[in-house]
Protein backbone atom coordinates (compact mmCIF):
# COMPACT_ATOMS: atom_id res chain seq x y z
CA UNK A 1 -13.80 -3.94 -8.98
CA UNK A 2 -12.34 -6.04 -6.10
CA UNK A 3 -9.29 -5.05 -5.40
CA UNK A 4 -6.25 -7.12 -2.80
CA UNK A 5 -2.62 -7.15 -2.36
CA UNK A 6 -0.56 -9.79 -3.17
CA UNK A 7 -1.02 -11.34 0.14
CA UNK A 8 -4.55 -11.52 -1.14
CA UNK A 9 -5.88 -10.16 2.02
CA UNK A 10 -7.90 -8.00 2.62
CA UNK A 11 -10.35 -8.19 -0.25
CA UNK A 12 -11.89 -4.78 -1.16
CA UNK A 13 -14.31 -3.04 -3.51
CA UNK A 14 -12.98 -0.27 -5.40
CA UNK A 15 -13.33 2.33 -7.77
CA UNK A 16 -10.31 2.53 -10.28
CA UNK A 17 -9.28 4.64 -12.81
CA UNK A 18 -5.96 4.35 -15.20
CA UNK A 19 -4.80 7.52 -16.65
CA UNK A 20 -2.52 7.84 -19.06
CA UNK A 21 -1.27 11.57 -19.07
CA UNK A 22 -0.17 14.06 -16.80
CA UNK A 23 -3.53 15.98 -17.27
CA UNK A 24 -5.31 12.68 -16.64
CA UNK A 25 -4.22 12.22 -13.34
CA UNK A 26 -4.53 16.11 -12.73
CA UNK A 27 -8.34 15.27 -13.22
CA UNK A 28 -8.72 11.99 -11.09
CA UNK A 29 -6.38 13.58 -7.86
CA UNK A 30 -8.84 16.62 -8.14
CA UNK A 31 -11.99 14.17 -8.54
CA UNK A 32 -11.58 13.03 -4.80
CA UNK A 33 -8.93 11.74 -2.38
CA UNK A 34 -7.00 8.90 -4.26
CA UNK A 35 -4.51 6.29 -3.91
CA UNK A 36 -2.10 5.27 -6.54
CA UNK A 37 -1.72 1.36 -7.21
CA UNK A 38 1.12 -0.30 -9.20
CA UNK A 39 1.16 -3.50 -9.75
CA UNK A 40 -0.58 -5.01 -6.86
CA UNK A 41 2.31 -6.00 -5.10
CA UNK A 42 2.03 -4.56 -1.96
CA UNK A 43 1.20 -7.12 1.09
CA UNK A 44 -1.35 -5.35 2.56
CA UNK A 45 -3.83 -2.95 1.59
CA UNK A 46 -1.83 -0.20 1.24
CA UNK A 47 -2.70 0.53 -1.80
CA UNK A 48 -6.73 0.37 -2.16
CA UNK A 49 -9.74 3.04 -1.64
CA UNK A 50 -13.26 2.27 -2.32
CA UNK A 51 -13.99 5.09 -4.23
CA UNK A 52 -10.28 6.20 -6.11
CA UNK A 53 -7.92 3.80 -6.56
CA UNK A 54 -5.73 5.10 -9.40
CA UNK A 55 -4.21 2.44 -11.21
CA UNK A 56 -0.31 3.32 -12.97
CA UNK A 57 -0.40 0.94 -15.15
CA UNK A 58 -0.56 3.29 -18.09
CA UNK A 59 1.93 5.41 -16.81
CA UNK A 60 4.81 3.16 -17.63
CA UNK A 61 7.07 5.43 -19.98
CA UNK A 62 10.95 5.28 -19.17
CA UNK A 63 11.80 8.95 -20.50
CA UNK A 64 15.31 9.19 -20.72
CA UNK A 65 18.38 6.96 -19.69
CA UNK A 66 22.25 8.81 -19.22
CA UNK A 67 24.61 5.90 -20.51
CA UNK A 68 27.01 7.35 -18.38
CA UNK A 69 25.71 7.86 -15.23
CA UNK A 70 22.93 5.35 -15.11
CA UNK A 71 20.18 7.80 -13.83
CA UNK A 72 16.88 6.86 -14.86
CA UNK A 73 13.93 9.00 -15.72
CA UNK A 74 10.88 7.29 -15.59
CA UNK A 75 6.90 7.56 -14.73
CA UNK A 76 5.75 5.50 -11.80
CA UNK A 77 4.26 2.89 -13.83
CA UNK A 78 7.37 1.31 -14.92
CA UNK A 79 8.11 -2.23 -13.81
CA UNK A 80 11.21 -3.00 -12.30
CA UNK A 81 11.75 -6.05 -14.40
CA UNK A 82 11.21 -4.17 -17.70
CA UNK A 83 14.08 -1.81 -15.88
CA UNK A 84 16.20 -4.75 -15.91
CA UNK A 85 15.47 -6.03 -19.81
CA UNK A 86 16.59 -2.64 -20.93
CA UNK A 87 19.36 -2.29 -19.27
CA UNK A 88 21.44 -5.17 -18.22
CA UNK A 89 22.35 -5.91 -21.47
CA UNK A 90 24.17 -2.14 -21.56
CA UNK A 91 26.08 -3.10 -18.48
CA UNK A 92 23.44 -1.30 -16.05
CA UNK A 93 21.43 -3.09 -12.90
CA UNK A 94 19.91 -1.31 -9.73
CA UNK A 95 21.53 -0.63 -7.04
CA UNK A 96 18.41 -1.86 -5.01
CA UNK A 97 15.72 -4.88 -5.99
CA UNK A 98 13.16 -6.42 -3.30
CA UNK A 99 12.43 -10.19 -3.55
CA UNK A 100 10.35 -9.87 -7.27
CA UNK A 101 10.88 -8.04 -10.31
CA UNK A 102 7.17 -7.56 -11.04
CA UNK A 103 6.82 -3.90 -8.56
CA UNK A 104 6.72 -0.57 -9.96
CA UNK A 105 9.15 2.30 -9.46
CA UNK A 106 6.57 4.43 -7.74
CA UNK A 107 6.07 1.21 -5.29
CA UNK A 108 9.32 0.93 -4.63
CA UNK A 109 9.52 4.73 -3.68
CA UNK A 110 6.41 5.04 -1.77
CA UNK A 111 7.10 1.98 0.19
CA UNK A 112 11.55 2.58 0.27
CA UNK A 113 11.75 -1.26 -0.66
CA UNK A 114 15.51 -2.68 0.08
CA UNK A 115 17.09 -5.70 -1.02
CA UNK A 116 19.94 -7.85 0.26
CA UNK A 117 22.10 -5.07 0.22
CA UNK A 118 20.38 -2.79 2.83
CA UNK A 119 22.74 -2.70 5.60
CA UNK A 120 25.55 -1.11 3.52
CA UNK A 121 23.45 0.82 0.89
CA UNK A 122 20.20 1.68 2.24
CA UNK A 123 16.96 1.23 0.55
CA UNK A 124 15.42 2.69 -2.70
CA UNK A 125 14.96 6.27 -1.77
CA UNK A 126 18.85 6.03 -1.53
CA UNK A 127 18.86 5.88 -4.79
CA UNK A 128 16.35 8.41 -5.76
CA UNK A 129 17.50 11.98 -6.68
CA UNK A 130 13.63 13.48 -7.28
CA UNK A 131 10.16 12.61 -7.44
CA UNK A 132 8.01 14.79 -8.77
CA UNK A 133 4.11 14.81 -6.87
CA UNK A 134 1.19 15.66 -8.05
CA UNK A 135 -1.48 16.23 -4.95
């Protein structure tokens, strides 16, 4: 499959798979040395390998929400703007967003995105109290 970033350059030929457990992605990080892709937003190529590129796509479950103190718990999968539809209308919005609402949480982790608000908050990982890593 040919693969880019939303710059659309470079172009490359990939392998991907999209798990869409736990003990899926157990299988494809043991297969061979991957890279996890979210929604293609990246700029670059920062998220493509010819022969693993693991796709989140399917791992877009938010798990559990505290109505009090706004923590998310969420699989990297989840899109920032289906963050937003949940929760806005219960009073709740990030503390950080980049320029589009169409990245995924593990994006925004892996690449510490920031918004306007950057110079007084800091970026994503800010905001971040655990990740948990499968390698």
């Amino acid at each position: 499959m040919k693969l880019s970033g939303w710059g659309r350059y470079p172009h490359a030929e990939c392998v991907e798979t999209a798990p869409r457990t736990e003990t899926d992605v157990a299988k494809v990080v043991a297969k061979s040395p991957c890279i996890a892709r979210g929604n293609g937003r990246a700029y670059g190529d920062s998220a493509l390998n010819d022969t693993n590129t693991m796709s989140t796509r399917h791992l877009n479950r938010m798990i559990h929400f505290d109505e009090v103190t706004g923590q998310l718990t969420a699989e990297a999968g989840v899109i920032l703007g289906d963050v937003i539809d949940a929760y806005l209308p219960r009073g709740w919005f990030p503390a950080v967003t980049p320029g589009t609402r169409y990245v995924t949480l593990g994006g925004m982790a892996a690449a510490d995105v920031h918004g306007k608000n950057h110079h007084v908050d800091g970026g994503f990982g800010n905001f971040v109290d655990w990740l948990d890593v499968m390698g």
